[in-house]
C-alpha atoms as a PDB file:
ATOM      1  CA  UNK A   1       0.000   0.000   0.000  1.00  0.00           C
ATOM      2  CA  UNK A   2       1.361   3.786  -0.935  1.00  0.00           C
ATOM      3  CA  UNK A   3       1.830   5.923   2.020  1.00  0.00           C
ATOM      4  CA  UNK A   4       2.946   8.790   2.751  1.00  0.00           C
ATOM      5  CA  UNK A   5       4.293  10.903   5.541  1.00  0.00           C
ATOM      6  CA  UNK A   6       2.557  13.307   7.950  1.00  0.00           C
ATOM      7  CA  UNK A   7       4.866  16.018   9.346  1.00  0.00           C
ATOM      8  CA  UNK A   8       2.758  16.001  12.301  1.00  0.00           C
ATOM      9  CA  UNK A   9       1.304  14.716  15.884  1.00  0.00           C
ATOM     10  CA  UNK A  10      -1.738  15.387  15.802  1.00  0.00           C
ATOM     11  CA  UNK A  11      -4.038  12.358  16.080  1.00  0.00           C
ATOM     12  CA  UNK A  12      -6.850  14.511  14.618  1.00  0.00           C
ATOM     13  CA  UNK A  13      -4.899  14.486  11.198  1.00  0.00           C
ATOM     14  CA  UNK A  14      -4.432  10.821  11.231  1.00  0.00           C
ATOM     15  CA  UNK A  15      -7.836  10.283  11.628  1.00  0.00           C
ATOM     16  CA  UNK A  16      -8.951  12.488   8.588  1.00  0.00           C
ATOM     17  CA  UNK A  17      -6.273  10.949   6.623  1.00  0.00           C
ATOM     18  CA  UNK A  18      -8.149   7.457   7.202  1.00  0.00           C
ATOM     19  CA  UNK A  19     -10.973   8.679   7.098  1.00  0.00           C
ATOM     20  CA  UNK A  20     -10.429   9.228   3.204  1.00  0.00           C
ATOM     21  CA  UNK A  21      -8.439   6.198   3.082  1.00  0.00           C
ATOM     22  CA  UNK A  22      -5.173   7.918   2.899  1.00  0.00           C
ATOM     23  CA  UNK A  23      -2.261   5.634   4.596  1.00  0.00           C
ATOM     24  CA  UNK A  24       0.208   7.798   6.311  1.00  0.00           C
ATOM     25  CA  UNK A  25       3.020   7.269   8.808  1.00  0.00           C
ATOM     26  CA  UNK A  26       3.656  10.290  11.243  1.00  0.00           C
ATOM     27  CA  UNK A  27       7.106  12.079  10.693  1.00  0.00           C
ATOM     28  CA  UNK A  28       8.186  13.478  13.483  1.00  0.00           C
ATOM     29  CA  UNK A  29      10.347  16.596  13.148  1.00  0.00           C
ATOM     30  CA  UNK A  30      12.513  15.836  16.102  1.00  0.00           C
ATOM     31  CA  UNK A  31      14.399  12.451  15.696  1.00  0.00           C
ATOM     32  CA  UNK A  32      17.019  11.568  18.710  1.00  0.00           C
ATOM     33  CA  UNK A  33      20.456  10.760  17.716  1.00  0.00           C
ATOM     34  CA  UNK A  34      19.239  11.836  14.151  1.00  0.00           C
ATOM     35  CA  UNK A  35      18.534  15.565  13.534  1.00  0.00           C
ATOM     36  CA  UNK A  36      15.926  18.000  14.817  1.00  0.00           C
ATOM     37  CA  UNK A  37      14.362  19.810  12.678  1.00  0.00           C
ATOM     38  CA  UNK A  38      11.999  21.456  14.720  1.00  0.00           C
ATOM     39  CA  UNK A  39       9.983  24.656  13.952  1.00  0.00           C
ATOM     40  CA  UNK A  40       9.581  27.946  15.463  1.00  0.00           C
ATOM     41  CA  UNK A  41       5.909  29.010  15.336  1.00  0.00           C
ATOM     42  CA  UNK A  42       6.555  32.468  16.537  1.00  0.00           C
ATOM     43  CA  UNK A  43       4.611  35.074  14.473  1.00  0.00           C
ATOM     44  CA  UNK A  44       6.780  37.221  12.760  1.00  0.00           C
ATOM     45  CA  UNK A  45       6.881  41.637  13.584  1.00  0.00           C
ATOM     46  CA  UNK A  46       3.736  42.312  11.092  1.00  0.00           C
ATOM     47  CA  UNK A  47       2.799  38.910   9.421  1.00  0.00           C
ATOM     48  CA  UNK A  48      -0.508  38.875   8.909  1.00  0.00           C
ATOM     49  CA  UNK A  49      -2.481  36.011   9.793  1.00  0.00           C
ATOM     50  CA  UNK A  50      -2.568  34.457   6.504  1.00  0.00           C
ATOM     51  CA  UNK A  51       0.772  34.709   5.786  1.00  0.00           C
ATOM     52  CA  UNK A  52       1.712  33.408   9.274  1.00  0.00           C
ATOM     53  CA  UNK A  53       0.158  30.216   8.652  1.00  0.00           C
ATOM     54  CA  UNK A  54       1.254  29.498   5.331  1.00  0.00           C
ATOM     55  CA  UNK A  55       4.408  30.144   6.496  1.00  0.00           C
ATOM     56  CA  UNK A  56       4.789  27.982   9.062  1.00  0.00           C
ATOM     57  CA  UNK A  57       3.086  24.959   6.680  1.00  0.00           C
ATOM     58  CA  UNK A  58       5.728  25.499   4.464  1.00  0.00           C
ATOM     59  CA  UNK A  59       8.566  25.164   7.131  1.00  0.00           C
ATOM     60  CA  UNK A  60       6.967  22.647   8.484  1.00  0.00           C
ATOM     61  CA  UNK A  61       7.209  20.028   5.415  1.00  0.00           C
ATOM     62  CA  UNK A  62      10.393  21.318   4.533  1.00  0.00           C
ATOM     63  CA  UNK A  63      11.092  20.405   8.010  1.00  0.00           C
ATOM     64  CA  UNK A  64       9.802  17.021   6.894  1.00  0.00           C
ATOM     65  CA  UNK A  65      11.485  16.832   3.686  1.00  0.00           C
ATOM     66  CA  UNK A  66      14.899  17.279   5.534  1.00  0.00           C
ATOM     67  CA  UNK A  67      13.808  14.385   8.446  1.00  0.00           C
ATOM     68  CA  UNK A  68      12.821  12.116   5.640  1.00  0.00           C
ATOM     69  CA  UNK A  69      16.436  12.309   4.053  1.00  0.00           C
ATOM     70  CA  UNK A  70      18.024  12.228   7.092  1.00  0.00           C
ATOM     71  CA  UNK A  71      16.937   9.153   8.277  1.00  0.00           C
ATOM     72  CA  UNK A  72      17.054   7.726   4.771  1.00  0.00           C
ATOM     73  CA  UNK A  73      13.663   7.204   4.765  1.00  0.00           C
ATOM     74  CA  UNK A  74      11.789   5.566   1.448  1.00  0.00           C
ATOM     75  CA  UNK A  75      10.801   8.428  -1.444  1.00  0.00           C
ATOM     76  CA  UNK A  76       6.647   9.402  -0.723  1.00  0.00           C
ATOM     77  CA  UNK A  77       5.207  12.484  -0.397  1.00  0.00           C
ATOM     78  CA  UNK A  78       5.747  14.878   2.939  1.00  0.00           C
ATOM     79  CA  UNK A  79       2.365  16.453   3.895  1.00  0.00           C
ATOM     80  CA  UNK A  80       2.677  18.855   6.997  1.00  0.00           C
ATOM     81  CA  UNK A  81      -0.295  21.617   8.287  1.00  0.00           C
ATOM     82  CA  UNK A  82      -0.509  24.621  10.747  1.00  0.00           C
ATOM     83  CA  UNK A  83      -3.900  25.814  11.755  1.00  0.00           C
ATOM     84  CA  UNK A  84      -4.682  28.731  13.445  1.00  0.00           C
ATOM     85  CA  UNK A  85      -8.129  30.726  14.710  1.00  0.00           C
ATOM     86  CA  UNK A  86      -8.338  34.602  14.321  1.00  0.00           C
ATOM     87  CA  UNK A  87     -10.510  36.833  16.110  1.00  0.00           C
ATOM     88  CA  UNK A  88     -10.148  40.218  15.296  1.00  0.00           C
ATOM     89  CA  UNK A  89      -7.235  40.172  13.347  1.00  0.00           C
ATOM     90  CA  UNK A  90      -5.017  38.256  16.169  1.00  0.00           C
ATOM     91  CA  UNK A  91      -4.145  34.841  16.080  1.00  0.00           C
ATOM     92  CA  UNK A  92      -5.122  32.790  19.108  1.00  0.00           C
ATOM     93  CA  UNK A  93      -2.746  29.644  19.671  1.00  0.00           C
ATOM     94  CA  UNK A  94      -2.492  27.394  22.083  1.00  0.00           C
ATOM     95  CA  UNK A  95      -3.099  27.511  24.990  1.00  0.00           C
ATOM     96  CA  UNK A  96      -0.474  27.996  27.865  1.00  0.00           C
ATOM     97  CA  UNK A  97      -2.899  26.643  31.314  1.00  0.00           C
ATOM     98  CA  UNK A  98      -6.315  26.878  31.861  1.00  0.00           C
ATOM     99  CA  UNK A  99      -6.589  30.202  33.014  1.00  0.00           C
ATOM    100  CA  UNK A 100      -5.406  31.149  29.357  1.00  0.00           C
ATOM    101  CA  UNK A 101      -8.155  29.071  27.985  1.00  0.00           C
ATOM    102  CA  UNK A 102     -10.578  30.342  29.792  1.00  0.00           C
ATOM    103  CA  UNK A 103      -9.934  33.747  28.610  1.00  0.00           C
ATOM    104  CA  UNK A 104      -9.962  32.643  24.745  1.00  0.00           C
ATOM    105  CA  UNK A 105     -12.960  31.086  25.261  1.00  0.00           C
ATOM    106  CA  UNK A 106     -14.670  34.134  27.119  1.00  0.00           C
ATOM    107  CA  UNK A 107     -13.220  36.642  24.163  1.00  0.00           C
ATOM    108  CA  UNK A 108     -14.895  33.895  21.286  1.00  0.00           C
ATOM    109  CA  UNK A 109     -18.119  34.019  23.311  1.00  0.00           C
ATOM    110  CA  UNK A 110     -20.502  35.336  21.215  1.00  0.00           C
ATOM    111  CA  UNK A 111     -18.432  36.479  18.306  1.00  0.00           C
ATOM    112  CA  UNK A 112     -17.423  34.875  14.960  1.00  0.00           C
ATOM    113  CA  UNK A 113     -14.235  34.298  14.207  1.00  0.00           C
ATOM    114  CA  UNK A 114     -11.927  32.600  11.529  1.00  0.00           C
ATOM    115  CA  UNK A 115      -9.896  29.429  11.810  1.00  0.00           C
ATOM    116  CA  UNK A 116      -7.106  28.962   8.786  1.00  0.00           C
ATOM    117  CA  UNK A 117      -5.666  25.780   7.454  1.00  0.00           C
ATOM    118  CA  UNK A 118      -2.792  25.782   5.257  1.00  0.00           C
ATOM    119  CA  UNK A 119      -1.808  22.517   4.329  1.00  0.00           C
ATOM    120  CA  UNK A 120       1.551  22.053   1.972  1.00  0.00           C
ATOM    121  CA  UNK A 121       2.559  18.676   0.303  1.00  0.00           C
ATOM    122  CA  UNK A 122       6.459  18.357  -0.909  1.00  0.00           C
ATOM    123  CA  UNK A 123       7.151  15.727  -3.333  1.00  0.00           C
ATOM    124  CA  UNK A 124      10.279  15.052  -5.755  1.00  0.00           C
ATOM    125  CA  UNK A 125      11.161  18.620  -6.781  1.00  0.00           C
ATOM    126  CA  UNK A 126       7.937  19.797  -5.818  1.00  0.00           C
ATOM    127  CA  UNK A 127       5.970  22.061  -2.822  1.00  0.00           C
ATOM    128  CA  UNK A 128       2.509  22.496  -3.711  1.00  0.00           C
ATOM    129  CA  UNK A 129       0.210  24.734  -0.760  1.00  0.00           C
ATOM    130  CA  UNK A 130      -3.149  25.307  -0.358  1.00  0.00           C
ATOM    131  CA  UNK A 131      -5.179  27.258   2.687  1.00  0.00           C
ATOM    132  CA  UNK A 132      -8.513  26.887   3.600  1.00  0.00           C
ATOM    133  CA  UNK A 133     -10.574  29.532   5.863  1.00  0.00           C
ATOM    134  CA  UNK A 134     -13.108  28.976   7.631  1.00  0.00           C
ATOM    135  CA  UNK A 135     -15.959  31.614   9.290  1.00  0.00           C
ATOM    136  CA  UNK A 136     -17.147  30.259  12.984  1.00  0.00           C
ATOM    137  CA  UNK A 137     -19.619  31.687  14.782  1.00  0.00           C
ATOM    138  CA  UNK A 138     -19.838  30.763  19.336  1.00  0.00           C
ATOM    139  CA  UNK A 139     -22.872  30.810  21.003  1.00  0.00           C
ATOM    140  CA  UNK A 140     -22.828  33.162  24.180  1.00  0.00           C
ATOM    141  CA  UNK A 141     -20.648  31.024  26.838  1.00  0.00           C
ATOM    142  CA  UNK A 142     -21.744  31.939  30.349  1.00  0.00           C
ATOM    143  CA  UNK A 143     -19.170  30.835  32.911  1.00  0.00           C
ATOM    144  CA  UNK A 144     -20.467  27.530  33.710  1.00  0.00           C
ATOM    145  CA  UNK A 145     -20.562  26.166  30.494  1.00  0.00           C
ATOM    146  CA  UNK A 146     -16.806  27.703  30.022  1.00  0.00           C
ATOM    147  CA  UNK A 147     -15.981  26.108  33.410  1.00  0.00           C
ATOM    148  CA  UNK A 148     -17.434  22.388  32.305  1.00  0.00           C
ATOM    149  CA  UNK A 149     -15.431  22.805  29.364  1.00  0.00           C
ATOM    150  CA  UNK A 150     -12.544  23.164  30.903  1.00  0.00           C
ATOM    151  CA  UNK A 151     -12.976  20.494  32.929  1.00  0.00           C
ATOM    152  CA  UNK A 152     -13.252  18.127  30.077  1.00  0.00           C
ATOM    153  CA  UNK A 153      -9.964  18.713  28.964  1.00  0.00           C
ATOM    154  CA  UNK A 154     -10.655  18.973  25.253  1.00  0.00           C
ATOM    155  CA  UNK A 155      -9.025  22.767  25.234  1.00  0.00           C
ATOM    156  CA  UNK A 156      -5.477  21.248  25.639  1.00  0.00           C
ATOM    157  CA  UNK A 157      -2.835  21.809  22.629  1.00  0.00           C
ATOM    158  CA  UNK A 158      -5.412  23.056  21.027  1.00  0.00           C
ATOM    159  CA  UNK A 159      -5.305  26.687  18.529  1.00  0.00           C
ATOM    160  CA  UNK A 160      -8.346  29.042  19.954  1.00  0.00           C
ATOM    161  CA  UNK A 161      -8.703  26.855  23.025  1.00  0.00           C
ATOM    162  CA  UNK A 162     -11.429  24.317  21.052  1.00  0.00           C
ATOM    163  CA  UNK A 163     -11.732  21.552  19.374  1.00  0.00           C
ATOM    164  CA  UNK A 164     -15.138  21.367  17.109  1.00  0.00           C
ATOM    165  CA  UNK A 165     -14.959  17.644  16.899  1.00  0.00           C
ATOM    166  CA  UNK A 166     -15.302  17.341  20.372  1.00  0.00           C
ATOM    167  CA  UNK A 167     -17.945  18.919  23.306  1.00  0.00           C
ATOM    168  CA  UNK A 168     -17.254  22.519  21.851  1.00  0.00           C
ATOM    169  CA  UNK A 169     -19.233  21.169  18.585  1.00  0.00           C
ATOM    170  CA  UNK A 170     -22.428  22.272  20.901  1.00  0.00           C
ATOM    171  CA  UNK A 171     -20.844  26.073  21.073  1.00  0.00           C
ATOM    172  CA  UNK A 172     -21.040  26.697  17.463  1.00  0.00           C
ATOM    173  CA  UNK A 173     -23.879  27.803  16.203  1.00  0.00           C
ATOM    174  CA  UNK A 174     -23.153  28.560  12.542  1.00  0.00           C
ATOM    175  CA  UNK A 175     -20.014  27.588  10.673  1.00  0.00           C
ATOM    176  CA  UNK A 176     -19.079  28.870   6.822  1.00  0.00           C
ATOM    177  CA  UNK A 177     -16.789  26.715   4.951  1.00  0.00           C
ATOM    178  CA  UNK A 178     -14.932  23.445   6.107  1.00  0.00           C
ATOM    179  CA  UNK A 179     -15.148  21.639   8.624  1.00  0.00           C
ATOM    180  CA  UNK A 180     -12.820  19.429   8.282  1.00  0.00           C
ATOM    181  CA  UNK A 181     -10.789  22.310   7.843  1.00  0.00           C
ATOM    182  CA  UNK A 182     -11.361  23.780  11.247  1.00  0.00           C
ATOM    183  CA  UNK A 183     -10.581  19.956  12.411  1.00  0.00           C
ATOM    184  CA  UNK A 184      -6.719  20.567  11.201  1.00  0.00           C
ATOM    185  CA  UNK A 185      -6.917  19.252   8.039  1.00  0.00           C
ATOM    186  CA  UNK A 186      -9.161  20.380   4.874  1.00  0.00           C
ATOM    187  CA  UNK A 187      -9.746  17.033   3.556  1.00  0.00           C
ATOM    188  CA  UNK A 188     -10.890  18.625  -0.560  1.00  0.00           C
ATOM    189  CA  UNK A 189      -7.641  20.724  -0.737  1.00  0.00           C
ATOM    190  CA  UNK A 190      -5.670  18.013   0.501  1.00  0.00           C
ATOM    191  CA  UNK A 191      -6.785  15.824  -1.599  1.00  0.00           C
ATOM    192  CA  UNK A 192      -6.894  18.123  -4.641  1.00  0.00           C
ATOM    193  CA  UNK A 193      -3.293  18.419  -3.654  1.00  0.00           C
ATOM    194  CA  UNK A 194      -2.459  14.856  -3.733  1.00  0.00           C
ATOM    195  CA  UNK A 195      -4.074  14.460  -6.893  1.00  0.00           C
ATOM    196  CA  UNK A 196      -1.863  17.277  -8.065  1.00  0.00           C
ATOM    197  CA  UNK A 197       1.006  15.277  -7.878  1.00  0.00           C
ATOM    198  CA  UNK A 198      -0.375  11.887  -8.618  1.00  0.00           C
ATOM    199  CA  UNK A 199      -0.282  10.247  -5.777  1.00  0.00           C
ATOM    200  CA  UNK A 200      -4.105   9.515  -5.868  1.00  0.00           C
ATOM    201  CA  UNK A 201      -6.225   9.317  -8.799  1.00  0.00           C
ATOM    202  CA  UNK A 202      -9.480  10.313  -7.250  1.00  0.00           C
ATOM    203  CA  UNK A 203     -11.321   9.919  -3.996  1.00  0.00           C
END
C-alpha cells in the first residue's frame, strides 16, 4: 500500500487521513540521535495572519522533507499543516494553562471568528500549498458552560482553546466553509493536492 508521511502529531490528522483512506506514517520533526528539525511558530513583527500560517506549513514540510532524508527514509510524499483561529485580526494559539483558555474562550463568546488551514505537500522537486478559511460563529458562553469545558480537557494543545470535533461542537452555532478544515486538516484541498502530484487518482 502507498503511504505517505505526515509532518505532524496530531491524532486529529491521522484520523482524517483514514478517514479518506489515505495511509500515512507520522514524521516526526525531532528524531534523537538523528537531527531535529523542529519549527519555530513564533509570528513574525507584522505577518498577517494568513501569511503566518502558510508560512509555518511550508517550514513545516520542509522540516519534513529534511527528516525524511536524514533518516534515509523511502521516497513518498511529505504532507505537513498549521492551523490557526483569528478573532479580530489576532491569532489565538495554544493555549499555555487553563486560566489562558478560559480567557480565549470568554473573548470567542458570542463572536465569529476565523480558523485557517494551510496545508503544503512536498514531493520530488515539488511544494505544492493550499489554505482553507473557515468563518465560525460561538454561542454566548456563560461561565459555567466555560468552566465544564474546561474540565473536560478537550481545550489542551489546542489553537483558539477548542476543538469542534469534540464537546465545543455544541458552542457553534453557525459555521461557513470546512469543517474538516477547522478539524486541522481540509480534507478537498488536501486531496486536490495529492491528486496534483499523482499520488491519488481520485477519492
Amino acid at each position: 500500500m502507498r503511504l505517505l508521511y505526515l509532518a505532524s502529531q496530531s491524532p486529529r490528522r491521522c484520523e482524517l487521513l483514514a478517514q479518506i483512506g489515505i495511509a500515512h506514517q507520522v514524521l516526526s520533526l525531532h528524531h534523537p540521535g538523528v537531527a531535529d528539525f523542529s519549527v519555530d511558530e513564533t509570528p513574525h513583527p507584522g505577518e498577517t495572519p494568513e501569511a503566518y500560517v502558510q508560512r509555518v506549513c511550508l517550514e513545516k514540510a520542509r522540516a519534513g522533507l529534511a527528516m525524511r532524508a536524514a533518516r534515509q527514509l523511502p521516497d513518498a510524499p511529505v504532507l505537513a499543516a498549521d492551523t490557526s483561529v483569528i478573532l479580530d485580526g489576532e491569532i489565538l494559539g495554544k493555549p499555555d494553562d487553563d486560566a489562558h483558555a478560559a480567557a480565549m474562550l470568554r473573548r470567542l463568546s458570542g463572536r465569529e471568528h476565523q480558523v485557517m488551514t494551510a496545508i503544503a505537500v512536498g514531493y520530488q522537486d515539488q511544494l505544492l500549498l493550499a489554505l482553507s478559511t473557515s468563518r465560525v460563529t460561538f454561542a454566548t458562553l456563560d461561565d459555567a458552560a466555560i468552566a465544564a469545558y474546561l474540565a473536560s480537557g478537550e481545550q489542551r494543545d489546542k489553537a483558539g482553546s477548542y476543538g469542534i470535533q469534540g464537546r465545543a461542537a455544541a458552542f457553534i452555532t453557525r459555521l461557513d466553509g470546512s469543517y474538516s478544515g477547522v478539524m486541522g486538516l481540509p480534507l478537498y484541498e488536501t486531496a486536490a493536492l495529492l491528486r496534483q502530484i499523482g499520488w491519488v487518482a481520485a477519492l
